[in-house]
C-alpha atoms as a PDB file:
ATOM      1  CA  UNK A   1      81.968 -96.896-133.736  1.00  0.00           C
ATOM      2  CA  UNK A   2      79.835 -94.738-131.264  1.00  0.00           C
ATOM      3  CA  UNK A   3      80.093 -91.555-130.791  1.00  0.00           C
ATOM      4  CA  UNK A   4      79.422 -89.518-126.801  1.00  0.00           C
ATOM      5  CA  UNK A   5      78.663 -86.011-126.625  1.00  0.00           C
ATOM      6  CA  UNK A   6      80.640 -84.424-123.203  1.00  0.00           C
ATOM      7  CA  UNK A   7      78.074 -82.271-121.505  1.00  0.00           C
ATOM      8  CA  UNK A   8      79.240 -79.674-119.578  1.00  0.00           C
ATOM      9  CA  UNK A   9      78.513 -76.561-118.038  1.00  0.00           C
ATOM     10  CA  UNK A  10      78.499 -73.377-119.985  1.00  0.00           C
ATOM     11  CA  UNK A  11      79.525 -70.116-118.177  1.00  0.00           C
ATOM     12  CA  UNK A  12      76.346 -68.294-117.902  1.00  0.00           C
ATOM     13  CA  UNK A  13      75.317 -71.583-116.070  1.00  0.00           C
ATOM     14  CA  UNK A  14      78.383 -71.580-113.619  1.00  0.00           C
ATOM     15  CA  UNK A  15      77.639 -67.689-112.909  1.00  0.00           C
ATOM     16  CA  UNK A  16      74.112 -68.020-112.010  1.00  0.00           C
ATOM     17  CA  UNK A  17      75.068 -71.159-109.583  1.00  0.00           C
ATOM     18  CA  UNK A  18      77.738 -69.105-108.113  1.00  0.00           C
ATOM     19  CA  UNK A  19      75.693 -66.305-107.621  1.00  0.00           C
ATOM     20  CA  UNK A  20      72.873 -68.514-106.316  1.00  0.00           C
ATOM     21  CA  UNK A  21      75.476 -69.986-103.810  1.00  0.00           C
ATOM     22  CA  UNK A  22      76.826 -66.467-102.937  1.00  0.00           C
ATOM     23  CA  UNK A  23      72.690 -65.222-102.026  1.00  0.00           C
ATOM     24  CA  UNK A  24      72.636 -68.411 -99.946  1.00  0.00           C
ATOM     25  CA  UNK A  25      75.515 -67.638 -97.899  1.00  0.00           C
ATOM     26  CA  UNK A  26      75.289 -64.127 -97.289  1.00  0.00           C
ATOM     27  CA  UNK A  27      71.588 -65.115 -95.687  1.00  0.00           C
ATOM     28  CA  UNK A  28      72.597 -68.064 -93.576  1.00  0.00           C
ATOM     29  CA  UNK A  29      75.862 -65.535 -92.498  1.00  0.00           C
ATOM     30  CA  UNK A  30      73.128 -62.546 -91.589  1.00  0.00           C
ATOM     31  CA  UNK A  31      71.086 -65.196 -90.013  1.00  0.00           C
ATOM     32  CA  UNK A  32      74.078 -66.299 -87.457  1.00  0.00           C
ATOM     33  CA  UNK A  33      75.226 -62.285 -86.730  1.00  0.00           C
ATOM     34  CA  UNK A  34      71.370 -61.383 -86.040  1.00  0.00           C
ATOM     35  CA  UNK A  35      71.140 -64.702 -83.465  1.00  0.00           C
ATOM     36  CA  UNK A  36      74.647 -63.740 -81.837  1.00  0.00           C
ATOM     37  CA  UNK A  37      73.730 -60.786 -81.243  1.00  0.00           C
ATOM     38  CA  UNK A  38      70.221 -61.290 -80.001  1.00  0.00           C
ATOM     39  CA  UNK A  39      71.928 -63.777 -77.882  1.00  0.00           C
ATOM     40  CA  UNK A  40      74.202 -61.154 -76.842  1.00  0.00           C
ATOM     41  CA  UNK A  41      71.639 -58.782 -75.845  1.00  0.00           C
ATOM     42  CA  UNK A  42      69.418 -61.381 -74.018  1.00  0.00           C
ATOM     43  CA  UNK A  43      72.496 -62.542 -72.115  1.00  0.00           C
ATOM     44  CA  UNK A  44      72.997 -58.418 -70.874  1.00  0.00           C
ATOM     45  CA  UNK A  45      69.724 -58.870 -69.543  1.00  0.00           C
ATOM     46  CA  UNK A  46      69.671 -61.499 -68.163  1.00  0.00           C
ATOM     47  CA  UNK A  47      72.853 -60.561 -66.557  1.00  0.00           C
ATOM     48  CA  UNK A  48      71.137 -57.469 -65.151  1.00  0.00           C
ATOM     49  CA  UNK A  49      68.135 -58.601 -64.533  1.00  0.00           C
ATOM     50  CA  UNK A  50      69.170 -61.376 -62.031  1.00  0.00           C
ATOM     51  CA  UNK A  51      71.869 -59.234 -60.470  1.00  0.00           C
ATOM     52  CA  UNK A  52      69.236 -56.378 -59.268  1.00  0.00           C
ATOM     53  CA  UNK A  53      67.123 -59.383 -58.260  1.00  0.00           C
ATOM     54  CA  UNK A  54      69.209 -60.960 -55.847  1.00  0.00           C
ATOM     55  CA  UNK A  55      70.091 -57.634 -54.677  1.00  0.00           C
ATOM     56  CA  UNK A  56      66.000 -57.047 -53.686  1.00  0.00           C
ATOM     57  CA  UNK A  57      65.217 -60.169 -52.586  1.00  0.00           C
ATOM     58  CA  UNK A  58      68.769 -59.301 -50.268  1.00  0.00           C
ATOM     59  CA  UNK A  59      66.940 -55.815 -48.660  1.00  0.00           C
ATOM     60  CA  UNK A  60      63.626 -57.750 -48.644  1.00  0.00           C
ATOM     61  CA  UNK A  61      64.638 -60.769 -46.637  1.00  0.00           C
ATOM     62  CA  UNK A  62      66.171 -57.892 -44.024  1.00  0.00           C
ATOM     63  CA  UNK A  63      63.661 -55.531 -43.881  1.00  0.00           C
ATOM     64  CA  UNK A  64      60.867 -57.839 -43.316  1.00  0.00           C
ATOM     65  CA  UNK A  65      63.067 -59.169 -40.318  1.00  0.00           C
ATOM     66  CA  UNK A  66      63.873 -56.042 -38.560  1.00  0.00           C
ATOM     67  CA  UNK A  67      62.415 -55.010 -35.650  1.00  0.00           C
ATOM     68  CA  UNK A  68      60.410 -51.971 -34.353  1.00  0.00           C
ATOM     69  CA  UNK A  69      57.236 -50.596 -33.131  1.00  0.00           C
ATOM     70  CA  UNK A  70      55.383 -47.773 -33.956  1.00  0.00           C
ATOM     71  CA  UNK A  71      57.360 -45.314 -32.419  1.00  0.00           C
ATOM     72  CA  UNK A  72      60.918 -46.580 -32.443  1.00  0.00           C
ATOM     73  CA  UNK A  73      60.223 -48.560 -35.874  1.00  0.00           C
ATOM     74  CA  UNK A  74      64.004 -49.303 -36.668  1.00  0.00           C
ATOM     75  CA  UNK A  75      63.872 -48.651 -40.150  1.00  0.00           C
ATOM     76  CA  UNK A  76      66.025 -45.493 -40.703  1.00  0.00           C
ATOM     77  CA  UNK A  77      66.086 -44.088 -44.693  1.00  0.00           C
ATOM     78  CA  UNK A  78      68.914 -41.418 -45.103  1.00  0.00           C
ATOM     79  CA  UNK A  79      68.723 -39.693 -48.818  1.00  0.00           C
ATOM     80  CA  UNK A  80      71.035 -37.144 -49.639  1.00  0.00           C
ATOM     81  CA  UNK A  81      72.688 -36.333 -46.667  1.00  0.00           C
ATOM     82  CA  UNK A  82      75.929 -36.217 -48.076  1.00  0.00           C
ATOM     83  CA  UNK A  83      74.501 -35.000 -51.662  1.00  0.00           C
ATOM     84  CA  UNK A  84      73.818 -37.881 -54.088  1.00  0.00           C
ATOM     85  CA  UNK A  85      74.299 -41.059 -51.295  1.00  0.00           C
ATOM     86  CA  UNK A  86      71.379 -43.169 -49.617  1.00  0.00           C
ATOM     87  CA  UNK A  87      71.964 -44.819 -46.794  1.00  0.00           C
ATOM     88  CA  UNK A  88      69.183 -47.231 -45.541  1.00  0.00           C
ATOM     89  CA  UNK A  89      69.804 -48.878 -41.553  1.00  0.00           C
ATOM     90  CA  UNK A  90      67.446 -51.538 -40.553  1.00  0.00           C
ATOM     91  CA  UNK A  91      67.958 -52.671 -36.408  1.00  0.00           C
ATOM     92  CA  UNK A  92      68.369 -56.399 -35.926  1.00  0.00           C
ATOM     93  CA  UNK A  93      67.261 -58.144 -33.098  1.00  0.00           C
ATOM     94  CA  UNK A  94      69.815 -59.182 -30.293  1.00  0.00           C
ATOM     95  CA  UNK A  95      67.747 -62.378 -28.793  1.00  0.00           C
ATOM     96  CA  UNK A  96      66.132 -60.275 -25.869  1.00  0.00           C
ATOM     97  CA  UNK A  97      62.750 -58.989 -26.874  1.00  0.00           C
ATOM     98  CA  UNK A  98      62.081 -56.424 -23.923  1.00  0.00           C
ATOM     99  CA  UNK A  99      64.874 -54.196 -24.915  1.00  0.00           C
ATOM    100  CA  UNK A 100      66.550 -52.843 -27.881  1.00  0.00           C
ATOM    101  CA  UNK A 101      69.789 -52.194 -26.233  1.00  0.00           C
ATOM    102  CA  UNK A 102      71.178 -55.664 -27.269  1.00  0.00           C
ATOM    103  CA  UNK A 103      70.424 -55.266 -30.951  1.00  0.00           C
ATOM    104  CA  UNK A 104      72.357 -54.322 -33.742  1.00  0.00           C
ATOM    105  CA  UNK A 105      72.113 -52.265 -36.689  1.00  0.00           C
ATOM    106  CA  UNK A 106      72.510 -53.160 -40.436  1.00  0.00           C
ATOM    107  CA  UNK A 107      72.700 -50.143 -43.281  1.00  0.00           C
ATOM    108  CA  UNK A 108      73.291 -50.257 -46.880  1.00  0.00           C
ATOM    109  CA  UNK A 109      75.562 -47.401 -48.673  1.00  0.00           C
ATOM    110  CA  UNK A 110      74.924 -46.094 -51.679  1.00  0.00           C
ATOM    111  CA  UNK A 111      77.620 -43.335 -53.339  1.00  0.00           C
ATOM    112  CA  UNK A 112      76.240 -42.271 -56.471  1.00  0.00           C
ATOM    113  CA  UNK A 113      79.535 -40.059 -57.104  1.00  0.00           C
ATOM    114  CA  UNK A 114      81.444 -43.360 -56.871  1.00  0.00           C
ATOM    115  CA  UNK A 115      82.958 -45.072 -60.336  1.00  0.00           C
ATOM    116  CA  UNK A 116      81.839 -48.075 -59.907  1.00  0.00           C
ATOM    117  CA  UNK A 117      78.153 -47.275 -57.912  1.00  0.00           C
ATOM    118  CA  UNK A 118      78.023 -49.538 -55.530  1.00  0.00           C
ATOM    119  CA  UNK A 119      75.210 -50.525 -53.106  1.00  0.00           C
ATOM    120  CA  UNK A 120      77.883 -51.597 -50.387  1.00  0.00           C
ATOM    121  CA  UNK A 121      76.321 -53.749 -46.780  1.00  0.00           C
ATOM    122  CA  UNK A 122      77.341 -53.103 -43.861  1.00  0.00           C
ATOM    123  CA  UNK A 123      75.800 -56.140 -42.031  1.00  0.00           C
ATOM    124  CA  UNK A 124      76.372 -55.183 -38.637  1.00  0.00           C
ATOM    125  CA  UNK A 125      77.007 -52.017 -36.474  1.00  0.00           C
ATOM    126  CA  UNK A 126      76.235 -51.775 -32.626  1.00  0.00           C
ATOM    127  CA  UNK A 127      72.932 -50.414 -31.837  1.00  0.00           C
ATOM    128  CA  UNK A 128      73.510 -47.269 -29.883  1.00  0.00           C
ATOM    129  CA  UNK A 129      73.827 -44.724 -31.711  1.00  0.00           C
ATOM    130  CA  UNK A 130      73.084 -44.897 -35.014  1.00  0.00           C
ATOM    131  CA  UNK A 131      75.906 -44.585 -37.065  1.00  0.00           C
ATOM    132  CA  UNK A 132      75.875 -41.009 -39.291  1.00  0.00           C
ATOM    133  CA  UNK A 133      76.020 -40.815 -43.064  1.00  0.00           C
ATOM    134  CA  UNK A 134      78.271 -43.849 -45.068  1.00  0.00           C
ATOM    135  CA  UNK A 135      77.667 -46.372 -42.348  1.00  0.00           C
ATOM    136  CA  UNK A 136      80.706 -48.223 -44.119  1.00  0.00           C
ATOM    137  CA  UNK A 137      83.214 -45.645 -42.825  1.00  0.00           C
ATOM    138  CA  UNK A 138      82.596 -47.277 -39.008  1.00  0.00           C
ATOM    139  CA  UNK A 139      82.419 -50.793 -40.851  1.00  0.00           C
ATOM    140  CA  UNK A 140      85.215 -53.750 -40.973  1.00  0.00           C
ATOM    141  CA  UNK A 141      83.320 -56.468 -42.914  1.00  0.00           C
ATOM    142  CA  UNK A 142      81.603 -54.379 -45.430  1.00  0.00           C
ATOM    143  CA  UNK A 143      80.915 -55.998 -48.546  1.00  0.00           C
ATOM    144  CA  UNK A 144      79.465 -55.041 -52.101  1.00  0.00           C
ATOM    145  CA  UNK A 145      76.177 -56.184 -53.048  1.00  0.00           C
ATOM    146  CA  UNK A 146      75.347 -54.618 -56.387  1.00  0.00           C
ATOM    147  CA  UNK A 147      77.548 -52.805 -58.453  1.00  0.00           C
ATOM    148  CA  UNK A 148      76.806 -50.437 -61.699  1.00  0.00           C
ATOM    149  CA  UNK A 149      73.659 -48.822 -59.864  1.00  0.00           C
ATOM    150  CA  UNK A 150      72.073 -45.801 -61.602  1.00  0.00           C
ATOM    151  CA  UNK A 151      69.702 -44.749 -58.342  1.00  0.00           C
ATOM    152  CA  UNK A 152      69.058 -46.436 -55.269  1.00  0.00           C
ATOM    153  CA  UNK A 153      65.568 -45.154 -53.660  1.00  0.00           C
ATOM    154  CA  UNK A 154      64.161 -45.770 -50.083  1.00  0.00           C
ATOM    155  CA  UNK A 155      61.064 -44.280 -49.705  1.00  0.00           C
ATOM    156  CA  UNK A 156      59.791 -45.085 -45.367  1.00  0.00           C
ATOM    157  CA  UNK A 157      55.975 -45.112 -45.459  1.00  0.00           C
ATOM    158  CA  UNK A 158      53.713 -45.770 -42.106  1.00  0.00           C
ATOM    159  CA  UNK A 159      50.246 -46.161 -42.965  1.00  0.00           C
ATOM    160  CA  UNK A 160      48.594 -44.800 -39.962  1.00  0.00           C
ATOM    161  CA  UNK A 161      45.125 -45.861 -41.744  1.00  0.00           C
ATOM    162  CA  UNK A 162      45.932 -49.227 -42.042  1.00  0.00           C
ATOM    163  CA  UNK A 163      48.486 -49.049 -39.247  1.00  0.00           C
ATOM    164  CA  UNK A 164      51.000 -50.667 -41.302  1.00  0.00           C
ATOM    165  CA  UNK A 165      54.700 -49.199 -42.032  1.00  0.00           C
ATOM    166  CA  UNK A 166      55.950 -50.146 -45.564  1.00  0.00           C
ATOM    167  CA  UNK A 167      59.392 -49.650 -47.115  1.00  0.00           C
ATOM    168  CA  UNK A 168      59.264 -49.131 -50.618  1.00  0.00           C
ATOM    169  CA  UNK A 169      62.713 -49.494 -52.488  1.00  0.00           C
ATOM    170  CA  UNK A 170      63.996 -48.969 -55.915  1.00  0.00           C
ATOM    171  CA  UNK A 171      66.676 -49.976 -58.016  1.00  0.00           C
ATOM    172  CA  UNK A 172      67.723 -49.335 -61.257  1.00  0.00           C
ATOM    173  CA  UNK A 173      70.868 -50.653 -62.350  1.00  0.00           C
ATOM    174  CA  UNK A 174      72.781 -50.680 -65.494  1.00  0.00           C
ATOM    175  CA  UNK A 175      75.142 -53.685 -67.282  1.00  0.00           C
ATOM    176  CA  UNK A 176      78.009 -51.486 -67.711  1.00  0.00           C
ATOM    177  CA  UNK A 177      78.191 -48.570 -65.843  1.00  0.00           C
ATOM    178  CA  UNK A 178      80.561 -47.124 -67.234  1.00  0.00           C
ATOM    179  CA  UNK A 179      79.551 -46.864 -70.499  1.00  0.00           C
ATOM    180  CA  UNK A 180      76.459 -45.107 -72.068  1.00  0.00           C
ATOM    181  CA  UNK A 181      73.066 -46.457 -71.324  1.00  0.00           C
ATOM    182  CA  UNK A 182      71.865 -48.381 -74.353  1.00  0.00           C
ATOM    183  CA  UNK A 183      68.842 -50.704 -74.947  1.00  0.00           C
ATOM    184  CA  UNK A 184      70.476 -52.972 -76.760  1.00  0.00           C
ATOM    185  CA  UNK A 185      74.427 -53.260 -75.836  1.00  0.00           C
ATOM    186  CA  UNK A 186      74.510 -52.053 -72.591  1.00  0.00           C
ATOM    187  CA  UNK A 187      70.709 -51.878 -70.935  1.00  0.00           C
ATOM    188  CA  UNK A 188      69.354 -51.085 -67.509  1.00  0.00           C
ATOM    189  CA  UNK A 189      66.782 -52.515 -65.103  1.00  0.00           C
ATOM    190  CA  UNK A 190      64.736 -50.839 -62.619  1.00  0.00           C
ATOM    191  CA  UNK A 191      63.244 -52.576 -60.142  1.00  0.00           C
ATOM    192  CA  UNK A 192      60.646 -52.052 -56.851  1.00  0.00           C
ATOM    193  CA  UNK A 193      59.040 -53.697 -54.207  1.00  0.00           C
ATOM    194  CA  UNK A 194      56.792 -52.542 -51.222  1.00  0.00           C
ATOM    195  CA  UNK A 195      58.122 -54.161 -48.406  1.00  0.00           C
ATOM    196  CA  UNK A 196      56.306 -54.474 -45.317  1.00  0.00           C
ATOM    197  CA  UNK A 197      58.861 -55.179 -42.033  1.00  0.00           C
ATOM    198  CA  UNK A 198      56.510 -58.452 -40.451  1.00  0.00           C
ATOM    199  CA  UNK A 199      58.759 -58.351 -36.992  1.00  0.00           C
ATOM    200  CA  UNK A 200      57.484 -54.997 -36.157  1.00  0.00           C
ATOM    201  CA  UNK A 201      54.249 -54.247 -33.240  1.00  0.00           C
ATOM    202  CA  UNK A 202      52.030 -51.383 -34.021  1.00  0.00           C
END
């Protein structure tokens, strides 16, 4: 008659393997938090990143269409004036190039002391006169463009050198504005651009 040995594990044996299995686990787990919340954090700014950027390209594509000359250059900047608000009117052109008195006037609001900091467009007011500070009071068909902004800066600068007129603009803009700034959970984005107005005769 023949005789079979049982092999089996011993403890020790079963410990290490467990413990082996446990390492594994705990670095494949670490591994999936870290990518969530890279992916997390790339989605945040992404998020604000193409937000502010549709929001330039938005000022860009108006500025560079509004109309002017050298000494009427329809471009109007208004910091400050009520404290802590920029207001920014660009004139649009009515169809009749001799005159101004058919055009009308765009503006975009910004109230920093609002909650949720909105740049807010007003896309059209008539053209005489010029509407006064928060060109949305006078405005039906406002609507919001960016929300959580940080600043809003509109800088008007002719160069009388190389008789051009620029508008340089800056945004900086946060995911949550509510919430404290942070570089990874809740980041910002600032953005500029130099934007010359090519409808206007100097």
């Amino acid at each position: 008659m023949r005789l079979f040995r049982l092999q089996a594990l011993t403890l020790t044996e079963l410990l290490v393997a467990i413990t082996l299995l446990g390492i594994v686990m705990l670095a494949v787990a670490s591994l999936d938090v870290a990518m969530r919340q890279a992916y997390q954090t790339t989605s945040k700014d992404a998020d604000v990143s193409m937000r502010v950027a549709a929001a330039m390209l938005h000022i860009t594509n108006n500025t560079a269409v509004a109309t002017g000359m050298q000494s009427d250059p329809g471009i109007v900047p208004d910091v400050d004036v009520p404290a802590n608000t920029t207001d920014l009117y660009l004139r649009r052109d009515g169809g009749n190039p001799s005159t101004y008195t058919d055009d009308t006037w765009m503006c975009y609001h910004y109230d920093a002391g609002t909650p949720t900091q909105d740049i807010i467009v007003c896309p059209s007011i008539p053209s005489t006169p010029i509407p006064g500070p928060n060109c949305t009071a006078v405005c039906p068909d406002k609507y919001v463009l960016l929300r959580g902004v940080e600043t809003f800066d509109v800088l008007f600068e002719p160069d009388e050198v190389e008789r051009d007129l620029y508008l340089i603009v800056t945004i900086r803009a946060r995911y949550d504005i509510t919430a404290p700034g942070d570089i990874i959970d809740n980041p910002s984005l600032t953005l500029g651009s130099r934007i010359l107005p090519l409808q206007h005769t100097w």
